[in-house]
C-alpha atoms as a PDB file:
ATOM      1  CA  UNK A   1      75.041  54.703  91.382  1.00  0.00           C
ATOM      2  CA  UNK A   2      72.031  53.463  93.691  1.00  0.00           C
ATOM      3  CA  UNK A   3      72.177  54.773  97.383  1.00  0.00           C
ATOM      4  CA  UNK A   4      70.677  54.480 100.480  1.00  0.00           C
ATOM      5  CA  UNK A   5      70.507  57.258 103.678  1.00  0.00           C
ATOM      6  CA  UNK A   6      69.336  55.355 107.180  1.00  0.00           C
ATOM      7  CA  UNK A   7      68.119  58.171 109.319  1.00  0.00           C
ATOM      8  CA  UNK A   8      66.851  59.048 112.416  1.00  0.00           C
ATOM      9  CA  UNK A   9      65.501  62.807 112.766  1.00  0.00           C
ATOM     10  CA  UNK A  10      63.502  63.837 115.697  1.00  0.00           C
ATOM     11  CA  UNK A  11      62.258  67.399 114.478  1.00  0.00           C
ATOM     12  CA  UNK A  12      63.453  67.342 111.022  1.00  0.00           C
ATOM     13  CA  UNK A  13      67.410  68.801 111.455  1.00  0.00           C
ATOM     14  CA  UNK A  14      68.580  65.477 110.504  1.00  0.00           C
ATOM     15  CA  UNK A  15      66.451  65.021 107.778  1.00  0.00           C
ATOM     16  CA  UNK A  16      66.871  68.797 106.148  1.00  0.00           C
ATOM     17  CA  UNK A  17      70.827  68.197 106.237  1.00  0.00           C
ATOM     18  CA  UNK A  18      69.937  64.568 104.602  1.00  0.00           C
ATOM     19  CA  UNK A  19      68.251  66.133 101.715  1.00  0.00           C
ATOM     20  CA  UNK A  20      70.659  69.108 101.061  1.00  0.00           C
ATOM     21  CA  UNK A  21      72.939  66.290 100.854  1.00  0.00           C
ATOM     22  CA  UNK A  22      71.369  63.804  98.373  1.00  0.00           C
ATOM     23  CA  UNK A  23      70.905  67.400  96.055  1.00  0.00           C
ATOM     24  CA  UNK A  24      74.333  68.397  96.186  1.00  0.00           C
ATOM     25  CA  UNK A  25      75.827  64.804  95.396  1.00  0.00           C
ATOM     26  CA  UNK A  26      74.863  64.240  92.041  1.00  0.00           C
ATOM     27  CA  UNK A  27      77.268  61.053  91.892  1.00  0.00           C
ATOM     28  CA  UNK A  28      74.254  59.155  93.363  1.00  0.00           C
ATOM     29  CA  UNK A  29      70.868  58.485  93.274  1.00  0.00           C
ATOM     30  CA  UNK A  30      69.612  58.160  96.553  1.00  0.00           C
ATOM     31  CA  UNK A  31      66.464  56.518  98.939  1.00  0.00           C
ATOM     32  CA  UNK A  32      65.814  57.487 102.365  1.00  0.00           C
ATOM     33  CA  UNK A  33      64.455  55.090 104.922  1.00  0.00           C
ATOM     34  CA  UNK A  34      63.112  56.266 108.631  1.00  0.00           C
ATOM     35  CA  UNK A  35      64.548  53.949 110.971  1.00  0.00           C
ATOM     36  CA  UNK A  36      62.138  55.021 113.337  1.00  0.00           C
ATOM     37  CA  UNK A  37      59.355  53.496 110.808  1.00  0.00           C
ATOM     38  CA  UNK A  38      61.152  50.924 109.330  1.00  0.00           C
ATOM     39  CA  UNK A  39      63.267  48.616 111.466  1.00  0.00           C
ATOM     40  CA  UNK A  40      64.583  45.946 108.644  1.00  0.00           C
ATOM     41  CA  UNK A  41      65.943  46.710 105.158  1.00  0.00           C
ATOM     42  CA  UNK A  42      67.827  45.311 102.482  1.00  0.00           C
ATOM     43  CA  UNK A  43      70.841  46.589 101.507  1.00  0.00           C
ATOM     44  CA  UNK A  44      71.825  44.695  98.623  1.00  0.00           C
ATOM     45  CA  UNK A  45      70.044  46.924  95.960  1.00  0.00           C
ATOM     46  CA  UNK A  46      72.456  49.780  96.864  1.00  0.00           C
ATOM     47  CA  UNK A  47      76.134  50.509  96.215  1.00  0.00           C
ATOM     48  CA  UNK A  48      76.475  53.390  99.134  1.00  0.00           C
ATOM     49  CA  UNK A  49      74.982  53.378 102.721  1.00  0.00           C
ATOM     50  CA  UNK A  50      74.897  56.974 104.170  1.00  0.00           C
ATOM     51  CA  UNK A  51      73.909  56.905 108.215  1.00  0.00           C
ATOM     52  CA  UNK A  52      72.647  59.871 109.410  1.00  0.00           C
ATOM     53  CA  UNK A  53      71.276  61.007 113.375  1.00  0.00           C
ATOM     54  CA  UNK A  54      70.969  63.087 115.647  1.00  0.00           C
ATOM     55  CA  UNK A  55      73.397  63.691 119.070  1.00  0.00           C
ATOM     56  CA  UNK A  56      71.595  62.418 121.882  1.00  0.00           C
ATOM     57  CA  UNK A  57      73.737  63.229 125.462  1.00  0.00           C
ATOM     58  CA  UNK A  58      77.029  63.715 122.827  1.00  0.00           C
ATOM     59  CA  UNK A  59      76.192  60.290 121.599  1.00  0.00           C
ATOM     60  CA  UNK A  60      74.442  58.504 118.955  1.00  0.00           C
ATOM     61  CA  UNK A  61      70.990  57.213 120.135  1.00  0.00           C
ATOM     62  CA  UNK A  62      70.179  53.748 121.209  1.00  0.00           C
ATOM     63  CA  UNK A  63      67.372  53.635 119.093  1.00  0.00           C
ATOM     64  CA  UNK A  64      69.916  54.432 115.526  1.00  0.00           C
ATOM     65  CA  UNK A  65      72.555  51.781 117.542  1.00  0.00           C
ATOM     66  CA  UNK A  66      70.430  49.195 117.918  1.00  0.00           C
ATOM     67  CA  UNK A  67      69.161  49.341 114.471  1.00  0.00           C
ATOM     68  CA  UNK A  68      72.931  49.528 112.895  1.00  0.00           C
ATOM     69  CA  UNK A  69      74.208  46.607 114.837  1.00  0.00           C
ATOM     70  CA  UNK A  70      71.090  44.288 113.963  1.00  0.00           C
ATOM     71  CA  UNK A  71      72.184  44.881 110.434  1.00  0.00           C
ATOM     72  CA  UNK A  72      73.280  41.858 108.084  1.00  0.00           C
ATOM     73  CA  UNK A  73      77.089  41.540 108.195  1.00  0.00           C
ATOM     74  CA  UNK A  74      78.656  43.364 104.962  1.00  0.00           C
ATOM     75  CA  UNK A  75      81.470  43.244 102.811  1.00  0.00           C
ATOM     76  CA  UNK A  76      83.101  46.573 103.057  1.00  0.00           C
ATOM     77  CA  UNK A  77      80.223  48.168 101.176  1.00  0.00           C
ATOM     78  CA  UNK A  78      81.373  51.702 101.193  1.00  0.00           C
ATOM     79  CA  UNK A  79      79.130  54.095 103.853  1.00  0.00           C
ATOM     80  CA  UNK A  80      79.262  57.229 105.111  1.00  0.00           C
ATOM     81  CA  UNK A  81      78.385  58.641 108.504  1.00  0.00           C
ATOM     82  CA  UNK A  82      76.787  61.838 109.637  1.00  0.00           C
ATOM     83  CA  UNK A  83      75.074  63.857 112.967  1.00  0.00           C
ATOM     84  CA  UNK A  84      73.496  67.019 112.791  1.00  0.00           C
ATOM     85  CA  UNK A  85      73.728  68.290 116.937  1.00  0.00           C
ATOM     86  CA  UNK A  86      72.988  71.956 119.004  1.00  0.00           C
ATOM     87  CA  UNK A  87      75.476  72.605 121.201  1.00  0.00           C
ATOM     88  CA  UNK A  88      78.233  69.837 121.476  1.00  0.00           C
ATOM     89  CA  UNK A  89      78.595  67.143 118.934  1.00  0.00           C
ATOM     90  CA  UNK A  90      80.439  64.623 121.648  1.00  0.00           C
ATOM     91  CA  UNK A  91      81.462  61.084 120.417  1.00  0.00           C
ATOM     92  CA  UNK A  92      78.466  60.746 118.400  1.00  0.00           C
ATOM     93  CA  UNK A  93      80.282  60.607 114.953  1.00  0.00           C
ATOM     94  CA  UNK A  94      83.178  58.314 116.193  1.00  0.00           C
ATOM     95  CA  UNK A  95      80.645  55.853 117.665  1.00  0.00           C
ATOM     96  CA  UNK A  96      78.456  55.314 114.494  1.00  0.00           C
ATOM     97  CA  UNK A  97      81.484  55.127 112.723  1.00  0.00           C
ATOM     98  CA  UNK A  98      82.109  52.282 115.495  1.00  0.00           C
ATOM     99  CA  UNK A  99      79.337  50.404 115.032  1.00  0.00           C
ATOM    100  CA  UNK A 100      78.979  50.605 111.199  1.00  0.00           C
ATOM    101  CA  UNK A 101      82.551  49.413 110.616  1.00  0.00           C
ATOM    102  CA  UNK A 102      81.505  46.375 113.002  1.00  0.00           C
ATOM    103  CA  UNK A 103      78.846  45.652 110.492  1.00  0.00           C
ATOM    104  CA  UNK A 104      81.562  44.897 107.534  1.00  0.00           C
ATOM    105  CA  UNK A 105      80.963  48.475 106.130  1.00  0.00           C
ATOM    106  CA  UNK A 106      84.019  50.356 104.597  1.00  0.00           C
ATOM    107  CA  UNK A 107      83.353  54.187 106.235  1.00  0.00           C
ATOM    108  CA  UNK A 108      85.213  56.553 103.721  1.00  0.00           C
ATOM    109  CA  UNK A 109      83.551  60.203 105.393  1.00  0.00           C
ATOM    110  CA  UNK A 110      81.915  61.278 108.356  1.00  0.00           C
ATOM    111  CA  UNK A 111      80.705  64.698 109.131  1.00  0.00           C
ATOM    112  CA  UNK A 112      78.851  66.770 112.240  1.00  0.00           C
ATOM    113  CA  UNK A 113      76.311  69.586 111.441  1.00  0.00           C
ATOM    114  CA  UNK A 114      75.624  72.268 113.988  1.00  0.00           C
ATOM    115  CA  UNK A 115      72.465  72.832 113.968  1.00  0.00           C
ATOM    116  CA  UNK A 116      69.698  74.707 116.133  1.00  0.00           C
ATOM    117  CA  UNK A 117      69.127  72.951 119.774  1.00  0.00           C
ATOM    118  CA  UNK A 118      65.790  70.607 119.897  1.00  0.00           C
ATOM    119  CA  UNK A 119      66.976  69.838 123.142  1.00  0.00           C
ATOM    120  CA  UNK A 120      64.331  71.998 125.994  1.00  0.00           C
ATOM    121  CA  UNK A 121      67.123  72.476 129.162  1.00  0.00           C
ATOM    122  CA  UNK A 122      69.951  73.714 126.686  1.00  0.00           C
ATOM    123  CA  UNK A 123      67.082  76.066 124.830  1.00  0.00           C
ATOM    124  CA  UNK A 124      66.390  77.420 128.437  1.00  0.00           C
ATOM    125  CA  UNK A 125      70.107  77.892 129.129  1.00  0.00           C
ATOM    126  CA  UNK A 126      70.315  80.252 126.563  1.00  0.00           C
ATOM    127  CA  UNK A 127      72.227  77.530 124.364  1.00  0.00           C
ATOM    128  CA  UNK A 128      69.841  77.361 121.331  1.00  0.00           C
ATOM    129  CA  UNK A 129      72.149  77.609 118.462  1.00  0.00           C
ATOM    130  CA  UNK A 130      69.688  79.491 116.179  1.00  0.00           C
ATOM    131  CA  UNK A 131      71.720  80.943 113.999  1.00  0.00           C
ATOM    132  CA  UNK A 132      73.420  77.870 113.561  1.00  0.00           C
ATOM    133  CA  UNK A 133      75.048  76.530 110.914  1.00  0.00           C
ATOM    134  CA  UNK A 134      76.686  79.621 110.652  1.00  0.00           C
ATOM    135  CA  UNK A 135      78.585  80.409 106.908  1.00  0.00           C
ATOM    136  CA  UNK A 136      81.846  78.920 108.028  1.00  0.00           C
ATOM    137  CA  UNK A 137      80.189  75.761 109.054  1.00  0.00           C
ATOM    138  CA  UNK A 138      78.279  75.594 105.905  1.00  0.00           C
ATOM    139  CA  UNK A 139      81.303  75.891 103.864  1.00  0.00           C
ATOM    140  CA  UNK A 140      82.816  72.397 105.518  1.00  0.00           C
ATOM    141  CA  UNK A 141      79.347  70.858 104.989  1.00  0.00           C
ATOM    142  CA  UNK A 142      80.085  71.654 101.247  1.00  0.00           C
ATOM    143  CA  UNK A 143      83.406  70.792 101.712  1.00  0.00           C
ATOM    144  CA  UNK A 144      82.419  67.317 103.196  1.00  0.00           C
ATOM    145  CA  UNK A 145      79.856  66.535 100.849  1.00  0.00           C
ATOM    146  CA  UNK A 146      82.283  67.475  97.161  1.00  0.00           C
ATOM    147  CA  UNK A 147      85.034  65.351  98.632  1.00  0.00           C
ATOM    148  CA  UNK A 148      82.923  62.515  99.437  1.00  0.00           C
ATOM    149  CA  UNK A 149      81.397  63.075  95.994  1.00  0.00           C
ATOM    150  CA  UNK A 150      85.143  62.344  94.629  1.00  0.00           C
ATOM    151  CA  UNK A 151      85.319  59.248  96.391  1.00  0.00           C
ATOM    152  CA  UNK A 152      82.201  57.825  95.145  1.00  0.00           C
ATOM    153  CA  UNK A 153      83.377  59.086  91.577  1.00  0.00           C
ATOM    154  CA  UNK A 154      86.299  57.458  92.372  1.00  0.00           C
ATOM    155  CA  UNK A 155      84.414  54.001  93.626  1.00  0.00           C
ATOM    156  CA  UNK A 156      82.400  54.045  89.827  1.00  0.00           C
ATOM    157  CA  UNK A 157      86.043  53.857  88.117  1.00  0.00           C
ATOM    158  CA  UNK A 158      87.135  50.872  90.173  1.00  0.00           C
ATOM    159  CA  UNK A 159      89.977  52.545  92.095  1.00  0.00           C
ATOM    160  CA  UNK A 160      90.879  51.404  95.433  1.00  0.00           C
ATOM    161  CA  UNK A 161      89.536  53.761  98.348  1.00  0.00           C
ATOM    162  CA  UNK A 162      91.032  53.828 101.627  1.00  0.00           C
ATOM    163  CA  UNK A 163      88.917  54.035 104.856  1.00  0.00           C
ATOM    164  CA  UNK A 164      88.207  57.740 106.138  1.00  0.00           C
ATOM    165  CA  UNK A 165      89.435  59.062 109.151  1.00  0.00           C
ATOM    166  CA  UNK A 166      86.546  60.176 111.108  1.00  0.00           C
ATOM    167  CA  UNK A 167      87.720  62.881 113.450  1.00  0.00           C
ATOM    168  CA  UNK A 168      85.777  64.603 116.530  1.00  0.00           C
ATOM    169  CA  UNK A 169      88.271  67.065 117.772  1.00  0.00           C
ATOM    170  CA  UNK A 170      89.625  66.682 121.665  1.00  0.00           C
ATOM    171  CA  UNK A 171      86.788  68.775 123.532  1.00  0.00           C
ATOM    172  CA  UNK A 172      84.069  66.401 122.295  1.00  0.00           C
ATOM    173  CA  UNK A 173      86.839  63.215 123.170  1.00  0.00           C
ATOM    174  CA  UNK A 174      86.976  64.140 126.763  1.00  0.00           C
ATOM    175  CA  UNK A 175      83.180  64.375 127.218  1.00  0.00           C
ATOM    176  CA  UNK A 176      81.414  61.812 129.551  1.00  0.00           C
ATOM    177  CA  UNK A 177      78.952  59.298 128.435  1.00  0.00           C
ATOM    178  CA  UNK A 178      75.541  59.649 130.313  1.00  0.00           C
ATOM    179  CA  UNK A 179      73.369  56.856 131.394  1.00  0.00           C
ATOM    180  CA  UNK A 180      69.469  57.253 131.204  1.00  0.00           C
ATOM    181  CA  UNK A 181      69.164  57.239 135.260  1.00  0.00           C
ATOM    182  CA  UNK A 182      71.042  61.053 134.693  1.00  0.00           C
ATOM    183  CA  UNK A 183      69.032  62.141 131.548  1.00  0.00           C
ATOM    184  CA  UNK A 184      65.662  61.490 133.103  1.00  0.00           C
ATOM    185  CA  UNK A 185      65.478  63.873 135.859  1.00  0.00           C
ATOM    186  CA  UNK A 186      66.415  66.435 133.644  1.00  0.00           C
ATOM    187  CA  UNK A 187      63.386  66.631 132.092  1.00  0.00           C
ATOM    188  CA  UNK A 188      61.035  65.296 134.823  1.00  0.00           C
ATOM    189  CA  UNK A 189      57.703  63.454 135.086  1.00  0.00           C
ATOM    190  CA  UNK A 190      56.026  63.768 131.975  1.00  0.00           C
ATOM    191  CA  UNK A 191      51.665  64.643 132.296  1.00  0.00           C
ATOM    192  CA  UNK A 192      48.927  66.131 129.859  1.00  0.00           C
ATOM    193  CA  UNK A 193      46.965  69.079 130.108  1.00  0.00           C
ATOM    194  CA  UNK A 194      43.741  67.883 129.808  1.00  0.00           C
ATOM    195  CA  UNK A 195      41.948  71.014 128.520  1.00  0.00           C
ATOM    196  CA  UNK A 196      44.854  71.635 125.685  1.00  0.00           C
ATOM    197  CA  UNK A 197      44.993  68.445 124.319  1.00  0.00           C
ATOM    198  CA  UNK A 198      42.832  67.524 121.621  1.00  0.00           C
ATOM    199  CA  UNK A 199      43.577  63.559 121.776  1.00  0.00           C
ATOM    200  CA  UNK A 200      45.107  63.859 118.047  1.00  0.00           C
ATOM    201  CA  UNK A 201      47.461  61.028 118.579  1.00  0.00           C
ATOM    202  CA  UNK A 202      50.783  63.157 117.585  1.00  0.00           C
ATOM    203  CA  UNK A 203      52.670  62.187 120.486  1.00  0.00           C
ATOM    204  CA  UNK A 204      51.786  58.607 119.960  1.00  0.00           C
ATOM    205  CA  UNK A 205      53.148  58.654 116.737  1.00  0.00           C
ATOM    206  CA  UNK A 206      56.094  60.795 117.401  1.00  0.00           C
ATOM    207  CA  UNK A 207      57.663  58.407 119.620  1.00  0.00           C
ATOM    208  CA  UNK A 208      60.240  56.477 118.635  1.00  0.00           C
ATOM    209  CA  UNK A 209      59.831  53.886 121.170  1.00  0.00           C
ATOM    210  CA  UNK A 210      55.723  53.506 121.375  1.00  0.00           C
ATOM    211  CA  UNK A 211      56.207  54.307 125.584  1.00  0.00           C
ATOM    212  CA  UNK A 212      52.769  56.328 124.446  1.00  0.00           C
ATOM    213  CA  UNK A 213      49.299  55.145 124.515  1.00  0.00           C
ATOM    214  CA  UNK A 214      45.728  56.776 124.350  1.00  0.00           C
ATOM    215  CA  UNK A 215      43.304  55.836 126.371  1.00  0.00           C
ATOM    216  CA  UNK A 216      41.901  58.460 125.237  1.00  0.00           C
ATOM    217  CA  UNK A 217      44.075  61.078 126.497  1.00  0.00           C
ATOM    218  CA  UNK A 218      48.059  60.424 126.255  1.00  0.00           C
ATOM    219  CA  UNK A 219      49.782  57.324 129.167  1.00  0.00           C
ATOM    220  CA  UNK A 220      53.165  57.638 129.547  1.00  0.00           C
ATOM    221  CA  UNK A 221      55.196  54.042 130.160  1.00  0.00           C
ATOM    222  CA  UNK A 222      58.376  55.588 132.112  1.00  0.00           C
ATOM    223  CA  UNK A 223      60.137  51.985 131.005  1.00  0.00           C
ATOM    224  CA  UNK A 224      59.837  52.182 127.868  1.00  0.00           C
ATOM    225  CA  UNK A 225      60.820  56.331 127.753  1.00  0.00           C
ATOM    226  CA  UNK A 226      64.364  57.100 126.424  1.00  0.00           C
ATOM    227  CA  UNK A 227      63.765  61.131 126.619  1.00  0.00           C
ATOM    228  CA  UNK A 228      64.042  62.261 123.398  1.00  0.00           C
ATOM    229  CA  UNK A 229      61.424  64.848 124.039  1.00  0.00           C
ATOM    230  CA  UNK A 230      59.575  64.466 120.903  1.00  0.00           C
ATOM    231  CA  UNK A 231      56.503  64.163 122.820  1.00  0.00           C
ATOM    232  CA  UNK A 232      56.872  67.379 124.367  1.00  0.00           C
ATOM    233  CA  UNK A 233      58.423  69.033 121.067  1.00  0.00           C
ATOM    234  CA  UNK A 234      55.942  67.561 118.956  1.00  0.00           C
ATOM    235  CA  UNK A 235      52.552  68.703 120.571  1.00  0.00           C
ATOM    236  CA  UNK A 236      50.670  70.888 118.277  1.00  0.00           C
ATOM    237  CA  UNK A 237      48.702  72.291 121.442  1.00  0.00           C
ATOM    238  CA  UNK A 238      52.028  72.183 123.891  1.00  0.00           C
ATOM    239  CA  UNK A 239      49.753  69.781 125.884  1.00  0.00           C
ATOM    240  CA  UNK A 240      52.136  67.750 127.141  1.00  0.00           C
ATOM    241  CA  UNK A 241      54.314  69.139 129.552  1.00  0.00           C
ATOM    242  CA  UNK A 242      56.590  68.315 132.756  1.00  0.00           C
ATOM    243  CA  UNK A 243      57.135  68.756 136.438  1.00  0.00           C
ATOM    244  CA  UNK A 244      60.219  71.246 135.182  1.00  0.00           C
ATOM    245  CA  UNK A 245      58.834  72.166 131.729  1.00  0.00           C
ATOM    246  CA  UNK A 246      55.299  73.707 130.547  1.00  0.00           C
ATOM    247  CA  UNK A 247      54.406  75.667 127.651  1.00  0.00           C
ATOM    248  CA  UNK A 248      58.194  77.312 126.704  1.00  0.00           C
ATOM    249  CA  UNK A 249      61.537  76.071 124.842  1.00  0.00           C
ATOM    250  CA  UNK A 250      59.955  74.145 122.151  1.00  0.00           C
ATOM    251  CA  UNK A 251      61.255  73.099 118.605  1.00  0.00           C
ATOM    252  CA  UNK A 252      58.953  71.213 116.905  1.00  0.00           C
ATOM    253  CA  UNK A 253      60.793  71.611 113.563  1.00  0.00           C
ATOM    254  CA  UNK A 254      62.926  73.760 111.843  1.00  0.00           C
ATOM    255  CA  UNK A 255      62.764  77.380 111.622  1.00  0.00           C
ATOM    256  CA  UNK A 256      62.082  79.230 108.402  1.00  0.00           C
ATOM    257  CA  UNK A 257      66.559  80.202 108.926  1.00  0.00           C
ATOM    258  CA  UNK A 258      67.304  76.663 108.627  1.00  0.00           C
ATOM    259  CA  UNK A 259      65.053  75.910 105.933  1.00  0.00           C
ATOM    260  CA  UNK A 260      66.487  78.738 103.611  1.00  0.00           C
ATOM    261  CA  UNK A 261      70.512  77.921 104.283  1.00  0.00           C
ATOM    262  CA  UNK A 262      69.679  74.068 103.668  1.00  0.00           C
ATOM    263  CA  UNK A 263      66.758  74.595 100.803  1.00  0.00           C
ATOM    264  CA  UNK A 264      67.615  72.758  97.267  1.00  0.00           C
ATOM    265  CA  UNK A 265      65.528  74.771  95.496  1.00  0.00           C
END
């Protein structure tokens, strides 16, 4: 079976999780595309969809929304929907499931990774997660990933399969939805250290929603901004920086912990 994982990783969580996946299931040979890279696909050539993000303010980000619901309308095409998130998961998992189902897709799993924080003010707070995913939460990964193997074994011999129930547990149900005006001034005005930065053109290409020029140092366009922080995280020189943030609580990718609990080798 030919499949297909849409994903959207920031600093690489996502992405490490999406891999350890695509090893474990052997039921299916599967592509990755970047939705940050490429915005259209087609879908046809593939038997499973797998949709995989990150939790941005306990919810799926606009950038991964927009691109599910601009998606051609399916057939019930089986899919599968998973976040990887640092310190709460929130209604990130029920919304893509949301959205996906709205787009004719048949969801049959869903599943949230704790993973270390990317996230600056919750690395600051002492919230970091960095032992995360702990052994107990790896064992439901697993756990998540053999029984959606079953279903897909179970999709190759033509029996019916009924819809998943994609659950998020009653803290992350009662958590608020934040608008942009709230996330903004929690990370401040964003500037460049002119001495650190070595106009490389990282940050430009890091960001998801091109609200970075060079001219030739880095111009930030506040309207265009959705604070993902990938800028900041990104910076191989820690040149960018804010009114609230400068040169601490980075994570510009996954530490060597992470790589060994999630490595396929």
């Amino acid at each position: 079976m030919k499949g297909i994982i849409l994903y959207y990783s920031n600093t690489g969580n996502t992405l490490l999780a999406c891999n350890y996946m695509a090893y474990k299931m052997k039921q299916v040979e599967f592509e990755f595309c970047n939705i940050k890279k490429q915005k259209k696909i087609n879908l046809d050539q593939y038997e499973i969809t797998g949709f995989a993000t990150f939790t941005d303010a306990w919810e799926p980000p606009k950038l991964f929304v927009d691109f599910i619901i601009q998606l051609p309308e399916q057939k019930w095409k089986p899919a599968f929907v998973f976040n990887t998130f640092g310190f709460l998961s929130g209604k990130t998992l029920k919304s893509m499931a949301h959205h996906v189902t709205g787009r004719g897709f048949t969801v049959i799993g869903g599943h949230s990774l704790h993973t270390p924080e990317n996230y600056p003010p919750m690395i600051r707070a002492g919230l970091d997660g960095a032992g995360s995913p702990n052994k107990g939460e790896l064992k439901k990964f697993d756990e998540f990933i053999s029984n959606l193997g079953d279903k897909i074994d179970a999709i190759k011999n033509k029996k019916e399969i009924m819809p998943g129930k994609v659950k998020i547990g009653i803290i992350n149900t009662l958590l608020p939805t934040y608008p942009r005006s709230f996330i903004q001034p929690l990370m401040g005005e964003k500037k460049v250290d002119a001495e650190l930065c070595t106009e490389c053109g990282i940050c430009r290409k890091e960001c998801p929603t091109g609200a970075i020029t060079l001219d030739p140092k880095p111009v930030f366009d506040t309207t265009k901004c959705h604070y993902c922080w990938a800028c900041y995280n990104r910076c191989l020189q820690k040149a960018v920086y804010t009114t609230k943030f400068r040169g601490k609580y980075h994570y510009p990718r996954p530490g060597e912990r992470m790589k060994e609990k999630l490595s396929v080798l």
